[in-house]
Protein backbone atom coordinates (compact mmCIF):
# COMPACT_ATOMS: atom_id res chain seq x y z
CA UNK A 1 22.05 -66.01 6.57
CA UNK A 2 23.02 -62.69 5.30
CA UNK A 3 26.84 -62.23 5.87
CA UNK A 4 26.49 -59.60 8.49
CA UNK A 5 24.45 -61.91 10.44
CA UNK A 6 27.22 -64.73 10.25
CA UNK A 7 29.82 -62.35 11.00
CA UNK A 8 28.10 -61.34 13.96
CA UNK A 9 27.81 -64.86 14.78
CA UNK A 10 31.72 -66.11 14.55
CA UNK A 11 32.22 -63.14 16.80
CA UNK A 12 30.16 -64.47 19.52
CA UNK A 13 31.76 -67.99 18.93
CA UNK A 14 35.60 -66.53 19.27
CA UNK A 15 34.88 -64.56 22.19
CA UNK A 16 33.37 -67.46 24.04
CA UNK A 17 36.15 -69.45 22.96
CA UNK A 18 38.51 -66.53 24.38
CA UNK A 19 36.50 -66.08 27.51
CA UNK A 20 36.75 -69.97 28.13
CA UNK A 21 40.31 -69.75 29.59
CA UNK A 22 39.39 -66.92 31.70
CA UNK A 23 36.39 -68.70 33.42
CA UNK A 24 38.72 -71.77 33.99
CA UNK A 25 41.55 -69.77 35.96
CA UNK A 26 38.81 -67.61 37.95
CA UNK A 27 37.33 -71.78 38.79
CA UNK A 28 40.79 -73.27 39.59
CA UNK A 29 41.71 -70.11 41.38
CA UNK A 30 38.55 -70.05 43.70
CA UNK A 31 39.02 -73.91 44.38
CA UNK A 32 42.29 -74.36 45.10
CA UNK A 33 42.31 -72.50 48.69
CA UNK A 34 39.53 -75.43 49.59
CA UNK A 35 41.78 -77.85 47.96
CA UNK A 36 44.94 -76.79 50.42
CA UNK A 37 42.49 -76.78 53.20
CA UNK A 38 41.60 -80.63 52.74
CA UNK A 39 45.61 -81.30 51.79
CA UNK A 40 46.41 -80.29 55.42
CA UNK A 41 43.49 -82.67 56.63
CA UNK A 42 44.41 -85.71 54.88
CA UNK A 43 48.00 -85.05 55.88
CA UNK A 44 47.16 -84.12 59.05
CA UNK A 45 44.72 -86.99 59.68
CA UNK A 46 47.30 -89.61 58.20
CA UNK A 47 49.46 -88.28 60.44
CA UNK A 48 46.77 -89.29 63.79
CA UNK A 49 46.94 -92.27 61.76
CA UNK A 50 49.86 -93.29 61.92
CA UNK A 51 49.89 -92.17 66.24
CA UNK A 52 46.94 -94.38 66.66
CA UNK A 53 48.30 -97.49 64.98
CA UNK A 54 51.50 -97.10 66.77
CA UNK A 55 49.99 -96.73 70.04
CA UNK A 56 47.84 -100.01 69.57
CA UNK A 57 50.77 -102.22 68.11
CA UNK A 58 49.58 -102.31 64.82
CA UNK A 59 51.66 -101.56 61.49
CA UNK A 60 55.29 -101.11 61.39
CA UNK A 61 57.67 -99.78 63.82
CA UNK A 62 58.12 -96.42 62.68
CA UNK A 63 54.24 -95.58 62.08
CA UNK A 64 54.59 -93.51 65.40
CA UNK A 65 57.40 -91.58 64.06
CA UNK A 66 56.20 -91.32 60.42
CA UNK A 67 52.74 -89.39 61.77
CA UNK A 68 54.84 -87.31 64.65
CA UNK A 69 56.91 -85.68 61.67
CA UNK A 70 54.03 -85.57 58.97
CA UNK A 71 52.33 -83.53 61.48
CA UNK A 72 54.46 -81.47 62.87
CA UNK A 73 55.78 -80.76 58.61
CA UNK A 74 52.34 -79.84 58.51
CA UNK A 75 51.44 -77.48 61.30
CA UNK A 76 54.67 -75.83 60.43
CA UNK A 77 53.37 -75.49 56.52
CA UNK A 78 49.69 -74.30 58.16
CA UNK A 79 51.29 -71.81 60.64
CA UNK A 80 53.67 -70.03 57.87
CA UNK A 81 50.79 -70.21 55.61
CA UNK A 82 48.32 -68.17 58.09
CA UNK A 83 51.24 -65.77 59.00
CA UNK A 84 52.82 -65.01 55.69
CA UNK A 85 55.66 -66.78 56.34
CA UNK A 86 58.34 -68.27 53.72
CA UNK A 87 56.05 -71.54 53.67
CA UNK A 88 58.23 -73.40 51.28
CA UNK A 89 61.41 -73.01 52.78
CA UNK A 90 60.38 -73.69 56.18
CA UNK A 91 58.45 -76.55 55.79
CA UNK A 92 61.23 -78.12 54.14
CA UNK A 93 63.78 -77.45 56.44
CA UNK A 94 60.86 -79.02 59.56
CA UNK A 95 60.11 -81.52 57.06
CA UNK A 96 64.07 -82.45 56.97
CA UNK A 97 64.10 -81.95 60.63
CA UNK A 98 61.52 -83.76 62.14
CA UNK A 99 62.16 -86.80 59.81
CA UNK A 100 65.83 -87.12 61.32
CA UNK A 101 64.56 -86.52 64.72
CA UNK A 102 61.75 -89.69 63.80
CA UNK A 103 63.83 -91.88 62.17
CA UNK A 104 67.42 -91.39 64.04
CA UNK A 105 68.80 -92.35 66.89
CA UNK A 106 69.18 -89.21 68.70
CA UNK A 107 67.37 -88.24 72.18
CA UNK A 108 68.44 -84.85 71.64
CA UNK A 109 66.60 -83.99 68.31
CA UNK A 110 63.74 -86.20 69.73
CA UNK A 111 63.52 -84.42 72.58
CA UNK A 112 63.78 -81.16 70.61
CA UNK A 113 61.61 -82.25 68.06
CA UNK A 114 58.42 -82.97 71.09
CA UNK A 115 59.09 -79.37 72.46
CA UNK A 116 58.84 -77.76 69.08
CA UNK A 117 55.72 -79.60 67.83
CA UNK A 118 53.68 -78.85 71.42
CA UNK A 119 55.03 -75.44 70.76
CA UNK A 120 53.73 -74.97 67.43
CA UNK A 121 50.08 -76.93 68.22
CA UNK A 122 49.82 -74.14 70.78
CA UNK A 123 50.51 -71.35 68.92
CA UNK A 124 48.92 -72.50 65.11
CA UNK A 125 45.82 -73.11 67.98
CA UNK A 126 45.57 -69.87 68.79
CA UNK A 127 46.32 -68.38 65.48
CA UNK A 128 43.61 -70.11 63.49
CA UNK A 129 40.52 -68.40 65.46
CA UNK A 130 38.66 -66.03 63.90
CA UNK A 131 36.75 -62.91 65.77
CA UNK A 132 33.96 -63.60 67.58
CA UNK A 133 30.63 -61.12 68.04
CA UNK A 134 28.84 -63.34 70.57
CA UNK A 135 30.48 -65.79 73.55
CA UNK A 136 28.71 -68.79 72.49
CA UNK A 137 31.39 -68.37 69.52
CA UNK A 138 33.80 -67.34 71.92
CA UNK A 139 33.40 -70.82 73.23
CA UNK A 140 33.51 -72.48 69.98
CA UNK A 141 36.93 -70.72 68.94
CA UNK A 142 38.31 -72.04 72.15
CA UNK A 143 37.40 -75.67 71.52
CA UNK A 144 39.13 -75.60 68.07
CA UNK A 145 42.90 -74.02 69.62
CA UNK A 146 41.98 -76.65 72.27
CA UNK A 147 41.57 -79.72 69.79
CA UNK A 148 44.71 -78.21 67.13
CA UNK A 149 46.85 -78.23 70.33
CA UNK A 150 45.95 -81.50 71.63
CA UNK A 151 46.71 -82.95 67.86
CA UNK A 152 50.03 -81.35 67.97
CA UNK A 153 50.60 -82.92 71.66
CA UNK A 154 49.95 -86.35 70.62
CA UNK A 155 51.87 -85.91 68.10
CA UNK A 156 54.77 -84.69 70.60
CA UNK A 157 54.30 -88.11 72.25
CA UNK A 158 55.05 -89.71 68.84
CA UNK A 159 58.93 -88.79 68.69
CA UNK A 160 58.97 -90.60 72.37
CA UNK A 161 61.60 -88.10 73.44
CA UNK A 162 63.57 -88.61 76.78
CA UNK A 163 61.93 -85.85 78.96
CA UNK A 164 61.68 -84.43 82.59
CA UNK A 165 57.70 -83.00 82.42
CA UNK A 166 58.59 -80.05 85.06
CA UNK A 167 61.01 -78.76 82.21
CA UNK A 168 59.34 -80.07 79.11
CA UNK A 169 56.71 -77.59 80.90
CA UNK A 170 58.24 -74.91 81.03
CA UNK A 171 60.40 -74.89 77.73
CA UNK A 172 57.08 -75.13 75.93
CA UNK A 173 56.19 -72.58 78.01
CA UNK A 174 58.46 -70.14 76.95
CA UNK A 175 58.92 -71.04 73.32
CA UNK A 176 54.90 -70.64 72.62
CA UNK A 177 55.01 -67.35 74.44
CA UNK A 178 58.06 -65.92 72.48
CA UNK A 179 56.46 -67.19 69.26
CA UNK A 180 52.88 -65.99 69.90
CA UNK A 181 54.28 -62.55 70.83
CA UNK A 182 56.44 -62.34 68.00
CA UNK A 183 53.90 -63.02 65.52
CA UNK A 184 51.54 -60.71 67.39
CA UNK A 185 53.89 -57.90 67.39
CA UNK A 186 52.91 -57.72 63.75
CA UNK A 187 49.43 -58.66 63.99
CA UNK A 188 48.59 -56.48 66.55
CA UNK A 189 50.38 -53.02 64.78
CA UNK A 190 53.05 -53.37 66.87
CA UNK A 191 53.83 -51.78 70.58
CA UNK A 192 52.78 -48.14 69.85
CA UNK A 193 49.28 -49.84 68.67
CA UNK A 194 48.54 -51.44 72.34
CA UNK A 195 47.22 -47.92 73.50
CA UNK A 196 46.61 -47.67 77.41
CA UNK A 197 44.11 -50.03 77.66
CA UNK A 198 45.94 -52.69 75.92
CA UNK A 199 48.94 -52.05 77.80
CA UNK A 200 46.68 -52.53 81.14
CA UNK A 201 45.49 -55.57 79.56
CA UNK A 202 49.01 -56.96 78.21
CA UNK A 203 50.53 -56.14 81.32
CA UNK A 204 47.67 -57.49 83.57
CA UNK A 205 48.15 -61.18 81.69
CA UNK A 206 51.96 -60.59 82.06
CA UNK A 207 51.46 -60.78 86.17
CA UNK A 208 48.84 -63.17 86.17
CA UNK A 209 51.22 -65.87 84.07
CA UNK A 210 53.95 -64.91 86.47
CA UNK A 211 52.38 -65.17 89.72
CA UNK A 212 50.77 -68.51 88.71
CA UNK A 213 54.24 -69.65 87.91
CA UNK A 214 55.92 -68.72 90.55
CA UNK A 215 53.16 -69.44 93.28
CA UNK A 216 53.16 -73.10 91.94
CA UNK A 217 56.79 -73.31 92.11
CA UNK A 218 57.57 -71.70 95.50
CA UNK A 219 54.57 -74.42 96.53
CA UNK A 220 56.37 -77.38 95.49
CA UNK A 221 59.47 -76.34 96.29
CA UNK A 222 59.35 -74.03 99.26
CA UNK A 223 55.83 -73.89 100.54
CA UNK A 224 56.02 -75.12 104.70
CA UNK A 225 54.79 -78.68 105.20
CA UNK A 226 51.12 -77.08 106.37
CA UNK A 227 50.51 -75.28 103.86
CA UNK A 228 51.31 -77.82 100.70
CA UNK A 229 49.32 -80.79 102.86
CA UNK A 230 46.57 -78.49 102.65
CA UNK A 231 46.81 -77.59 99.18
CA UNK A 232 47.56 -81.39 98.15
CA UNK A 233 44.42 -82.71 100.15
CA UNK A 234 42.07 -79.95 98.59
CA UNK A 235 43.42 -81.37 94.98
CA UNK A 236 43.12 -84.68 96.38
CA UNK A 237 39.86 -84.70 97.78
CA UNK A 238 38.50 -83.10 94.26
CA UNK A 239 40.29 -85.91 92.75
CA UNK A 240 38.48 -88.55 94.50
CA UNK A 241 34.92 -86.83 94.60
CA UNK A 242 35.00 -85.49 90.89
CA UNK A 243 37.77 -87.42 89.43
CA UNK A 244 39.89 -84.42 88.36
CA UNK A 245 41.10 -80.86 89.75
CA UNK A 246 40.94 -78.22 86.76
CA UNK A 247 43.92 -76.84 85.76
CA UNK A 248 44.72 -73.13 87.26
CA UNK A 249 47.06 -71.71 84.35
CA UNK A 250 44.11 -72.75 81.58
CA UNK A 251 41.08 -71.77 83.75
CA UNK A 252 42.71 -68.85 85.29
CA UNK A 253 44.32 -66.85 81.96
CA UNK A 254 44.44 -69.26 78.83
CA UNK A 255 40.81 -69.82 78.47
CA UNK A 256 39.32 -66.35 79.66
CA UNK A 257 41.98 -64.59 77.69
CA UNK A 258 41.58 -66.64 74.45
CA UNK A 259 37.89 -66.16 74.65
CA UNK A 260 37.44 -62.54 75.74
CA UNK A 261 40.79 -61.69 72.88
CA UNK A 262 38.63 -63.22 69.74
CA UNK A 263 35.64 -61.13 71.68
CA UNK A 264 37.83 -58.38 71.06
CA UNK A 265 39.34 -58.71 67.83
CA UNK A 266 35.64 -58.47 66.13
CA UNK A 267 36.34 -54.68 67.41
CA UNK A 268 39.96 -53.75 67.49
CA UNK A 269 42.59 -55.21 66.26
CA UNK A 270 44.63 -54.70 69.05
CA UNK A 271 42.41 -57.89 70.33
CA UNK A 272 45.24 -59.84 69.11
CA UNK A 273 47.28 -58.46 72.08
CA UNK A 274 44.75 -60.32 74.36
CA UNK A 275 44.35 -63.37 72.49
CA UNK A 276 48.10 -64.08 72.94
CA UNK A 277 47.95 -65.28 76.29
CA UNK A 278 45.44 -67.77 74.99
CA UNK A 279 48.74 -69.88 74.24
CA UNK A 280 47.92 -70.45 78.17
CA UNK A 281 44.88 -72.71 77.59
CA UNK A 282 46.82 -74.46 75.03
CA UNK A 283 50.27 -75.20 75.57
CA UNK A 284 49.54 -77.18 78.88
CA UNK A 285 47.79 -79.75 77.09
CA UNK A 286 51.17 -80.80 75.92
CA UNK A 287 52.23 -81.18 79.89
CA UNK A 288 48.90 -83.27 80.23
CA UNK A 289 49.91 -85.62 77.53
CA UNK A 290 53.84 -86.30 78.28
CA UNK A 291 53.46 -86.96 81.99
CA UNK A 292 52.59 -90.37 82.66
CA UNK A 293 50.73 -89.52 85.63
CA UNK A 294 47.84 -88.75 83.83
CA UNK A 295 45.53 -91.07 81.88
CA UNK A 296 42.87 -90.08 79.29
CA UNK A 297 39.91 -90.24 80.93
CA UNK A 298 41.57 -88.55 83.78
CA UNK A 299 42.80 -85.66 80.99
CA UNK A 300 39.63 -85.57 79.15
CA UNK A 301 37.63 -84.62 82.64
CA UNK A 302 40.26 -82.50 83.85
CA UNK A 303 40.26 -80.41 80.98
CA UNK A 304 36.80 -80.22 80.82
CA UNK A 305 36.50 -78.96 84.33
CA UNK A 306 39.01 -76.53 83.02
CA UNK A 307 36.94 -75.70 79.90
CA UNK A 308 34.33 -74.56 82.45
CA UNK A 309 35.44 -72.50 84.69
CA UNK A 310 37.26 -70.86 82.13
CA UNK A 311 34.45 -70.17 79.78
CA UNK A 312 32.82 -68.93 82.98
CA UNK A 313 35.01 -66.14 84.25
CA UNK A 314 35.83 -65.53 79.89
CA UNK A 315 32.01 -64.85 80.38
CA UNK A 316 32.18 -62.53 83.22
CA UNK A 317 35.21 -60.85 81.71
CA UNK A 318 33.56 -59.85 78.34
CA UNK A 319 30.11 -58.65 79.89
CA UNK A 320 32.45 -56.42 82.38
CA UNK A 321 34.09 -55.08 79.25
CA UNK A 322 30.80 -54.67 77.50
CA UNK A 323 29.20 -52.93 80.51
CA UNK A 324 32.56 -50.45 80.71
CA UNK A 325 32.12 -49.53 77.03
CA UNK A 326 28.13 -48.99 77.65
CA UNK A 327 26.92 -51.78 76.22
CA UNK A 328 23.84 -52.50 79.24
CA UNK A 329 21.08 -54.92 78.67
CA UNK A 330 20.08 -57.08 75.71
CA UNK A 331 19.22 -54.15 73.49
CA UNK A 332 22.36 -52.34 73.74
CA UNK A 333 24.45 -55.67 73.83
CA UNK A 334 22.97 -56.54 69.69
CA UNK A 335 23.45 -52.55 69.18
CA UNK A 336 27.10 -53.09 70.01
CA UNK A 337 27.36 -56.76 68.29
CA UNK A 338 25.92 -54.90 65.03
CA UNK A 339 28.16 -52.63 65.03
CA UNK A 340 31.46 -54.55 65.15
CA UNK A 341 32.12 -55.42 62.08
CA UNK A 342 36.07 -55.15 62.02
CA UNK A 343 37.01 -57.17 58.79
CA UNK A 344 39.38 -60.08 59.66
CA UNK A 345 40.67 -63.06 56.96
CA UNK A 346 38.95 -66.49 57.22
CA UNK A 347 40.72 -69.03 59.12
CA UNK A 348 42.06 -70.32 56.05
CA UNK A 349 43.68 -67.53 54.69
CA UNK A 350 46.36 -65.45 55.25
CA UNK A 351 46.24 -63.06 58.45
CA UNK A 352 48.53 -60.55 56.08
């Protein structure tokens, strides 16, 4: 070998050796995302766990306690994670939190603890769709918030706080809804990004929540004798005949919204505006769960009643949108899917 030939040679061999390194921080870089994503799992699944050998007797005392906190650590890590929150320091601070609440004897921070982890299921729900070009996704998005709030309900259950469900209900209420929007005011470009339809849409979901609200409440509390018979034997009577009544807040604005918002968010971003009042198909779970009136088979086919309908009139709400924009008939409906291509991170990344 002639020496320019072996020079050439042990320059090959030291820039492999120097490209090495390179290659093996691109590899752990690209893995570790995937990595994170089956952390959560495990912890998150450890955490059911530890629910499901509580609620059967099995294991020690504080197995129900031990999962409520892992999970709720853990939604809280997910949730700052996905928002580009200070992950560290409040998962620690949760973490710290939710183990006192577990493992003292305090109905307070119990009690607290429940309404922040239903809170947090319902928003992280919501938050960890992705846009949608076609309903039948639509529908898929809304089963996941669905099944990430339900988790996070259970695991409200867990810290078996010391409740009254009418308030639990609407705490949660309000909490999810003051989170959502707060995260959505940055999401979503802020108020001067809403534009006129968004403010129509924003401000159609605002009296839709409150006239829901306050209908059932006046009904309970004021309606004339008549009037709540009636109402009570029409939710009987579906009780008896189907074995559920659907639930009106989740079929009526949760669902439709959460479906027609990730519709949306495939085209504008201000999408995010209308996916917000998706925390309404997920944050009564968490009612569903506390209240001991309500078994789970009875849940599971009440909610799925509610699944329906909803999906149904999400349906008729995004072809009514398409069909305003100009999108008629199946030809212009996979022009208009082609073209809305608005860029959005995966579901395991960072929304910022």
């Amino acid at each position: 070998m002639s020496p320019r030939t072996a020079s050439r040679s042990a320059g090959r061999r030291a820039a492999r050796r120097e490209d090495r390194p390179s290659r093996l921080r691109t590899l752990a870089t690209a893995a570790a995302p995937r990595l994170l994503v089956l952390l959560h799992l495990l912890l998150v699944l450890t955490g059911i766990a530890g629910l499901v050998a509580s609620a059967a007797g099995v294991g020690p005392a504080y197995a129900g306690g031990a999962g409520a906190a892992l999970i709720t650590t853990t939604y809280t890590w997910v949730l700052a994670l996905r928002t580009s929150g200070r992950w560290m320091l409040f998962t620690l601070l949760v973490g710290a939190l939710s183990g006192l609440a577990a493992f003292g004897d305090y109905d307070l921070l119990r009690t607290g603890a429940a309404v922040s982890t239903a809170s947090l299921g319902a928003v992280l729900g919501v938050m960890v769709t992705v846009p949608t070009v076609r309903f039948a996704a639509a529908a898929r998005e809304v089963l996941l918030a669905m099944g990430v709030a339900f988790v996070g309900a259970v695991a409200a259950v867990g810290y078996e706080p010391v409740i009254n469900v009418a308030r639990f209900g609407y705490t949660t209420l309000v909490v999810s809804f003051v989170l959502v929007f707060a995260l959505v005011y940055r999401l979503g470009a802020g108020l001067h990004g809403l534009g006129r339809r968004g403010l129509i849409v924003v401000v159609g979901g605002g009296v839709v929540l409150g006239v829901t609200l306050a209908y059932a409440e006046l009904l309970r509390r004021y309606g004339t004798p008549g009037l709540v018979t009636s109402v009570f034997d029409t939710i009987d009577w579906t009780r008896d005949h189907l074995g559920a009544f659907p639930r009106p807040l989740q079929a009526l604005l949760g669902i439709p919204a959460l479906a027609w918002g990730c519709h949306q968010r495939a085209r504008r971003r201000q999408g995010w505006w209308v996916s917000a009042f998706g925390v309404g198909a997920t944050v009564p779970i968490s009612h569903l769960v506390v209240s001991p009136a309500f078994t789970l088979p009875h849940l599971a086919l009440a909610e799925l009643y509610t699944l329906v309908v909803g999906l149904l009139l999400g349906y008729v709400v995004i072809r009514i949108d398409l069909r305003m924009t100009g999108s008629r008939g199946r030809r212009g409906r996979r022009a208009e899917e082609a073209a809305a291509i608005r860029p959005e991170p995966p579901r395991t990344q960072a929304l910022l």
